[in-house]
C-alpha atoms as a PDB file:
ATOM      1  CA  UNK A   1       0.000   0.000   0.000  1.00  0.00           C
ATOM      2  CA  UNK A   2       1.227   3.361  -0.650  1.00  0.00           C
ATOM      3  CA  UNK A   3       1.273   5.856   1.643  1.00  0.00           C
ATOM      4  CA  UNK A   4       0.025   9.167   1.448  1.00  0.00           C
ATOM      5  CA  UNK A   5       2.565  12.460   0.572  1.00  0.00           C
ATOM      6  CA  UNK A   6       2.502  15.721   2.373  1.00  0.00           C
ATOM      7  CA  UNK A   7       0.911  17.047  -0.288  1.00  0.00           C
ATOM      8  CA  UNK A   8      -1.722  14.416  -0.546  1.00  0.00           C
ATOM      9  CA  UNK A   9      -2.958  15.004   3.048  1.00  0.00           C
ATOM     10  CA  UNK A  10      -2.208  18.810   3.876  1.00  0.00           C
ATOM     11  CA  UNK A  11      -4.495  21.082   4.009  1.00  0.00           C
ATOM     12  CA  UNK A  12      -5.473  23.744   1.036  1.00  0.00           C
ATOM     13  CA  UNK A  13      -3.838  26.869   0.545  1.00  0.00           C
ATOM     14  CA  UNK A  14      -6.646  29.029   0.180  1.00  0.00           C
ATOM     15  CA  UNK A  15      -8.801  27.435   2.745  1.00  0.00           C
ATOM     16  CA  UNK A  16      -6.675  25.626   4.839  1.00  0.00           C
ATOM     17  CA  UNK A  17      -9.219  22.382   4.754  1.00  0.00           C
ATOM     18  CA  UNK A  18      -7.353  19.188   4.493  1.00  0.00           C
ATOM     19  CA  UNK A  19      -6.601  17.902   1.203  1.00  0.00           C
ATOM     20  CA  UNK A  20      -8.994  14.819   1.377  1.00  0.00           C
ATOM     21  CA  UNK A  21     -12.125  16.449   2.465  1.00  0.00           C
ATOM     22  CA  UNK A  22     -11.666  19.475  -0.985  1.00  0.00           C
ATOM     23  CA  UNK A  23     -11.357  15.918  -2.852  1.00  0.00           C
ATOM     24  CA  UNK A  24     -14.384  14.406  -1.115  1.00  0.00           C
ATOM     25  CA  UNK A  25     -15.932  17.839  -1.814  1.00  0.00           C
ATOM     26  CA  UNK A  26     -14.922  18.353  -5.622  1.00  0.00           C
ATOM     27  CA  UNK A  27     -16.503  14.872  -6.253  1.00  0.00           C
ATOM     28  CA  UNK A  28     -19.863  15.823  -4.578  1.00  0.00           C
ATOM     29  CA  UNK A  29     -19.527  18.282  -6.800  1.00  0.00           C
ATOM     30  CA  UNK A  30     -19.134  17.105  -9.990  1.00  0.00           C
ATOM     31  CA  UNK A  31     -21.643  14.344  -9.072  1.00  0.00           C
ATOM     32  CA  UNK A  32     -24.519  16.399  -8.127  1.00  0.00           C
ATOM     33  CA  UNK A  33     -24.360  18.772 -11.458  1.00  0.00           C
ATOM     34  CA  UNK A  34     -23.851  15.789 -13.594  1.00  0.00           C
ATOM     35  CA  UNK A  35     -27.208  14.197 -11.731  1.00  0.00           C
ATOM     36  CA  UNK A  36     -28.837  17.465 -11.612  1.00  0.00           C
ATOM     37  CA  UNK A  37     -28.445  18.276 -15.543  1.00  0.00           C
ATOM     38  CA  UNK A  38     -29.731  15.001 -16.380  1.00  0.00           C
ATOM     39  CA  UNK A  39     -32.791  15.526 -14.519  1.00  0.00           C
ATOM     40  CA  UNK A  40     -33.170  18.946 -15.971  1.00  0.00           C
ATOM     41  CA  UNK A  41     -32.769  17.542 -19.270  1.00  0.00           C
ATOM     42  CA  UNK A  42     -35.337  14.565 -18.948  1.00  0.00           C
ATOM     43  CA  UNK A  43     -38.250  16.695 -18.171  1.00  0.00           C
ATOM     44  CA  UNK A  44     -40.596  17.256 -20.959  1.00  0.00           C
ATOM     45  CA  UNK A  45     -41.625  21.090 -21.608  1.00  0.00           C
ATOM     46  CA  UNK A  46     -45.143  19.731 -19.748  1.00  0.00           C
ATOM     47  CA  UNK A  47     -43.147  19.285 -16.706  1.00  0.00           C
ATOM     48  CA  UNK A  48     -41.550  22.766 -16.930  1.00  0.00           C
ATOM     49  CA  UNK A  49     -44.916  24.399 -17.338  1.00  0.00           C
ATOM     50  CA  UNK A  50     -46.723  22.802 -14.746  1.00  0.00           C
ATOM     51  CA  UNK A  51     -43.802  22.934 -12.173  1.00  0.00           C
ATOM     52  CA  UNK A  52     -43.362  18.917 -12.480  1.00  0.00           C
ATOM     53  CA  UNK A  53     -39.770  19.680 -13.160  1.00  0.00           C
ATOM     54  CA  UNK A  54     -39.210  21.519  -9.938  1.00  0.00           C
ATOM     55  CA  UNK A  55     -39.886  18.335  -7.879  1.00  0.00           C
ATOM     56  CA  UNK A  56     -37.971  16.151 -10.461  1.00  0.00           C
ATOM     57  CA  UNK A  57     -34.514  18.756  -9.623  1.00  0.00           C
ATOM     58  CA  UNK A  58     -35.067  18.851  -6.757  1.00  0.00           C
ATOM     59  CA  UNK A  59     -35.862  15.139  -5.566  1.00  0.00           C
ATOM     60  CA  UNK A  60     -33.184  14.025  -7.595  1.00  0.00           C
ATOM     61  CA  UNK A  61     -31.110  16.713  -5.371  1.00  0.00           C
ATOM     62  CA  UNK A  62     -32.015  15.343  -2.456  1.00  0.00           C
ATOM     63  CA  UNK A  63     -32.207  11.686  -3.165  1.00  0.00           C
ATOM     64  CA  UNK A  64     -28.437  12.112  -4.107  1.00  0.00           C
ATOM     65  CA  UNK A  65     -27.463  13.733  -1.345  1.00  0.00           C
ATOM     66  CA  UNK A  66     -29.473  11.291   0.856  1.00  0.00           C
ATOM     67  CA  UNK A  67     -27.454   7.677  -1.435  1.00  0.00           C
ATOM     68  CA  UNK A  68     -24.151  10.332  -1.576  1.00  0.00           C
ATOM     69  CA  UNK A  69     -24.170  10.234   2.611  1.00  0.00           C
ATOM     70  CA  UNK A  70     -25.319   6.860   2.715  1.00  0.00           C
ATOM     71  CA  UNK A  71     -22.784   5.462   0.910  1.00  0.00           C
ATOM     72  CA  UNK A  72     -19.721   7.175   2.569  1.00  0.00           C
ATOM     73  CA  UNK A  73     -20.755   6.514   5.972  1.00  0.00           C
ATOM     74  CA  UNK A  74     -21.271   3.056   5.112  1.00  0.00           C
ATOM     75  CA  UNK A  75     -17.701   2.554   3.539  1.00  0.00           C
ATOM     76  CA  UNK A  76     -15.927   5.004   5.903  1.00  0.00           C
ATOM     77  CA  UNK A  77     -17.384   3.472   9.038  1.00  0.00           C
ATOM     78  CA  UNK A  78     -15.735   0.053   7.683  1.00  0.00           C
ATOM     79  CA  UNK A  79     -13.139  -0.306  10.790  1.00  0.00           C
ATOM     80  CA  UNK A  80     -14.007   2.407  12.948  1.00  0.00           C
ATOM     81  CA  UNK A  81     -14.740   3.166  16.213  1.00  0.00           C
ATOM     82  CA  UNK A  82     -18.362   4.640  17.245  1.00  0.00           C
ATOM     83  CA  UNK A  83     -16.415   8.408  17.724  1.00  0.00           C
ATOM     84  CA  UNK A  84     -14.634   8.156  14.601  1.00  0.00           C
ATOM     85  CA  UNK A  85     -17.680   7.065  12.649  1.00  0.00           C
ATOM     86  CA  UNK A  86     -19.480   9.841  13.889  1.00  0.00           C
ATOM     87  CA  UNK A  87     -16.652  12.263  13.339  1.00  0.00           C
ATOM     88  CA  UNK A  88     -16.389  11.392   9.585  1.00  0.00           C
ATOM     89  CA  UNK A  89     -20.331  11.572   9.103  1.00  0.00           C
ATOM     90  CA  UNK A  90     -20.093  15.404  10.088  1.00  0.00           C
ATOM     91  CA  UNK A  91     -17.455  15.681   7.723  1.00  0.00           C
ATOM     92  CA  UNK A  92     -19.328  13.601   4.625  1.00  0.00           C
ATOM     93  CA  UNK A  93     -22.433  15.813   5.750  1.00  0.00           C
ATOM     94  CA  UNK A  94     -20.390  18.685   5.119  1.00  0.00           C
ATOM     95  CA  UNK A  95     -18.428  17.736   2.148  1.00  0.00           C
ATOM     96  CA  UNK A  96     -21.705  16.375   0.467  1.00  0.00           C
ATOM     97  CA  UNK A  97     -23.254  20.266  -0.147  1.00  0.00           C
ATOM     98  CA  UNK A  98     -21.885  20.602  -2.903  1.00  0.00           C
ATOM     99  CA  UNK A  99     -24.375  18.250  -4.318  1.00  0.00           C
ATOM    100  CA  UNK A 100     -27.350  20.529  -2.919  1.00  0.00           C
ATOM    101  CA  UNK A 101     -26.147  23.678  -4.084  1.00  0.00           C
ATOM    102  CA  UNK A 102     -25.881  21.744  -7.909  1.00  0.00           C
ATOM    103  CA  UNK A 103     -29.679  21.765  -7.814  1.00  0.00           C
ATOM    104  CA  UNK A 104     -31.062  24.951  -6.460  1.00  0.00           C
ATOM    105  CA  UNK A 105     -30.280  27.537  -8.833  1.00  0.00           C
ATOM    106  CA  UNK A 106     -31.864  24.948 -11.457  1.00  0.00           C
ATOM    107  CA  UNK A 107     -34.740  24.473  -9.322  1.00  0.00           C
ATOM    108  CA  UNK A 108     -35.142  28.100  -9.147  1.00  0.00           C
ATOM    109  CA  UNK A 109     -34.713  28.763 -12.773  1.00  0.00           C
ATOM    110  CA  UNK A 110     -37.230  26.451 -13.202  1.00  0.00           C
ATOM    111  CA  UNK A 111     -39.998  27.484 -10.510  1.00  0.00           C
ATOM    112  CA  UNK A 112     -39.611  30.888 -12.224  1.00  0.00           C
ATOM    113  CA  UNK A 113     -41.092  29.805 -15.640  1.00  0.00           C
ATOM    114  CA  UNK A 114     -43.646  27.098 -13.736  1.00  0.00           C
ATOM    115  CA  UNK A 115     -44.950  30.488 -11.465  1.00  0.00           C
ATOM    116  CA  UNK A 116     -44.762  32.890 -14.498  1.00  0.00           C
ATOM    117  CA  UNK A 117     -47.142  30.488 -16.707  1.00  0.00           C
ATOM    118  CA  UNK A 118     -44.441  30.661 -19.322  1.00  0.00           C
ATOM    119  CA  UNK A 119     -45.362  27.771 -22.042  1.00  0.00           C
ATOM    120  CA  UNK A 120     -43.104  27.056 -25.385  1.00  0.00           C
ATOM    121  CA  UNK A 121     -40.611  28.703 -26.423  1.00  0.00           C
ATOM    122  CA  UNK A 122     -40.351  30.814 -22.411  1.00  0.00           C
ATOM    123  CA  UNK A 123     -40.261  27.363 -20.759  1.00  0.00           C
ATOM    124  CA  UNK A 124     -38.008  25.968 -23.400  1.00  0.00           C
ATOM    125  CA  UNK A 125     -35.642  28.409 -22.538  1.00  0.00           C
ATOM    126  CA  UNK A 126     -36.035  28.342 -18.997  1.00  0.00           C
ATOM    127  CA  UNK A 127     -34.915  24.824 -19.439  1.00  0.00           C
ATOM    128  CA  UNK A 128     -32.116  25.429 -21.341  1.00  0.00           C
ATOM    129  CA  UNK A 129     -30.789  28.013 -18.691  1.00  0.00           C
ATOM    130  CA  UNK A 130     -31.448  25.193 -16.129  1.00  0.00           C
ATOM    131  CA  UNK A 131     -29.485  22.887 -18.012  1.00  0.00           C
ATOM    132  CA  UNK A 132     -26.572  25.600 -18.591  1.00  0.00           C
ATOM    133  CA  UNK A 133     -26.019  26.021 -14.490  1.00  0.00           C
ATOM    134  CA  UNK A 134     -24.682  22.555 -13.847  1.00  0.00           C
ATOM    135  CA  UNK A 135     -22.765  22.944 -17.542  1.00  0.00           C
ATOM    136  CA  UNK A 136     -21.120  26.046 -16.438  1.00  0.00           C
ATOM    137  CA  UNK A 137     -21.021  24.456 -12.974  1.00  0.00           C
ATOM    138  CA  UNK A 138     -18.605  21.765 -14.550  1.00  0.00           C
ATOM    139  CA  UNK A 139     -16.409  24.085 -16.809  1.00  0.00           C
ATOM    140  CA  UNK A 140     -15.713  25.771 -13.813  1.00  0.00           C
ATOM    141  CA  UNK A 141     -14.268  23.184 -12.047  1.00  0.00           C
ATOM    142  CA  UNK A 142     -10.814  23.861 -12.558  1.00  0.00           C
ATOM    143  CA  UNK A 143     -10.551  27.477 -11.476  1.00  0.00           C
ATOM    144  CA  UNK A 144     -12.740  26.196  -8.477  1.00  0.00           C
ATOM    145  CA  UNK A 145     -10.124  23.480  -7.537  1.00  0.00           C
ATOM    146  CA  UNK A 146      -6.781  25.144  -8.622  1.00  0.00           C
ATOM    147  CA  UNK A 147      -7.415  27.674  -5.171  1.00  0.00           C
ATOM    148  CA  UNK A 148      -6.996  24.390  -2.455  1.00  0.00           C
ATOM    149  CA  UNK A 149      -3.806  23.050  -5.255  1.00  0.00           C
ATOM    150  CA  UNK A 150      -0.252  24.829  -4.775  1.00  0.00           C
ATOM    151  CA  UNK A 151       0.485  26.476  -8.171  1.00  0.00           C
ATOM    152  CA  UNK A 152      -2.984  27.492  -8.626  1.00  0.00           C
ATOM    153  CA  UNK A 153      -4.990  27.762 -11.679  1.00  0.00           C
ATOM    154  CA  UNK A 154      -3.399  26.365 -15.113  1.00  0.00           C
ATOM    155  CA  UNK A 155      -4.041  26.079 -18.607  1.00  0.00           C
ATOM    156  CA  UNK A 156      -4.214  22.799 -18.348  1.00  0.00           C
ATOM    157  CA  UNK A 157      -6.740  22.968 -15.342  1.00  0.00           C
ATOM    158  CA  UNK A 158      -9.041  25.174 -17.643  1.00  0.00           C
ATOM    159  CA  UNK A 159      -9.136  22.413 -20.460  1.00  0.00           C
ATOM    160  CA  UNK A 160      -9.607  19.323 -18.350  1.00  0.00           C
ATOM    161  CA  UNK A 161     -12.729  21.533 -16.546  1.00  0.00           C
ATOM    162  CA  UNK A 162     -14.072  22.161 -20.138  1.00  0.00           C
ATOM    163  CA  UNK A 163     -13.627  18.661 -21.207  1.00  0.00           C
ATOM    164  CA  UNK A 164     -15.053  17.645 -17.428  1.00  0.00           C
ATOM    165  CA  UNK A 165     -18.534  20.228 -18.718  1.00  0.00           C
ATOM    166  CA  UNK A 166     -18.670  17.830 -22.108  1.00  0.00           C
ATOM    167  CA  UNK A 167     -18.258  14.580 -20.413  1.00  0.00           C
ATOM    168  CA  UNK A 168     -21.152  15.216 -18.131  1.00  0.00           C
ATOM    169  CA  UNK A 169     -22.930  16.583 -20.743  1.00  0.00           C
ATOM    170  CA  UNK A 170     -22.201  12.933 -22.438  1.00  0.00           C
ATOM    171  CA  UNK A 171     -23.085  11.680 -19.274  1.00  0.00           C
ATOM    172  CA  UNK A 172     -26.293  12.923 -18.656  1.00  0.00           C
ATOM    173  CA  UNK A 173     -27.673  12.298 -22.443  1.00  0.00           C
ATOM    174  CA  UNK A 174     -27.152   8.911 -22.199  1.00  0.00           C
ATOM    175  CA  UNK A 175     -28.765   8.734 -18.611  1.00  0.00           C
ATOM    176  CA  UNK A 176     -31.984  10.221 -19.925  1.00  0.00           C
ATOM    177  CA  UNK A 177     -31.856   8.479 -23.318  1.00  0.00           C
ATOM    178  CA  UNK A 178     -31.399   5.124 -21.321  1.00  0.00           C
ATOM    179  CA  UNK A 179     -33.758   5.872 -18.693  1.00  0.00           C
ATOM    180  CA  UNK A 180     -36.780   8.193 -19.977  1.00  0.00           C
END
């Protein structure tokens, strides 16, 4: 087994919070907008007039929050005693927001064009500019990560966040053209 570098359990630069719980956090992160976009996008424009779509963003928000918490504290409980369980569940708690926040502005986006009646081409577009957040969400991965990374943001950074955006983009279709 290999064990961990300084560098691969210190803490951020910017935020001085340790190195495995920004990683814990980026892929909450990346999870949530890639669920979050493929709800968006699975909703017919019926949903997004009669506020259907609302619920679906924001279930699906939940629900993955909910399997993301799950899920850790299952597998990081594995060998643990009772305080230490409980110490990393606060921290997966915390480090799971990220998948919240991935759905709310979408939500919102979309509650607007449900309240305002908006039908067609309004409600299309109201969809699109739901599906953009967790797109631009994605692309802006890198200049989001590069702060907690010693040598901050990079070129390189920039294209692997834009080629993160079209992989969950990828990601999503083929969610809702498997599933719907």
């Amino acid at each position: 087994m290999t064990r961990p570098t300084r560098s691969s359990t210190s803490a951020s630069r910017a935020s001085g919070v340790d190195l495995e719980r920004v990683r814990s956090r980026v892929s909450a992160y990346v999870y949530g907008n890639v669920l979050v976009l493929a709800a968006v996008v699975g909703c017919s424009p019926e949903y997004v007039h009669d506020g259907s779509a609302v619920v679906v963003v924001l279930a699906t928000t939940v629900t993955t929050y909910l399997a993301h918490v799950v899920a850790h504290r299952t597998g990081g409980g594995v060998g643990r005693h009772r305080e230490e369980a409980e110490l990393h569940l606060r921290a997966e708690l915390r480090d799971a927001t990220p998948i919240v926040t991935s759905g709310v502005l979408p939500a919102l986006v979309l509650l607007v064009s449900a309240l305002a009646g908006w039908r067609e081409t309004p409600a299309a577009l109201a969809q699109l500019v739901a599906a953009l957040v967790p797109v631009v969400r994605l692309a802006a991965t890198g200049s989001v990560t590069s702060r907690h990374v010693p040598g901050g943001s990079s070129r390189g950074a920039f294209w692997s966040a834009v080629g993160l955006a079209a992989a969950g983009t990828v990601i999503a279709a083929v969610k809702v053209s498997l599933t719907h």
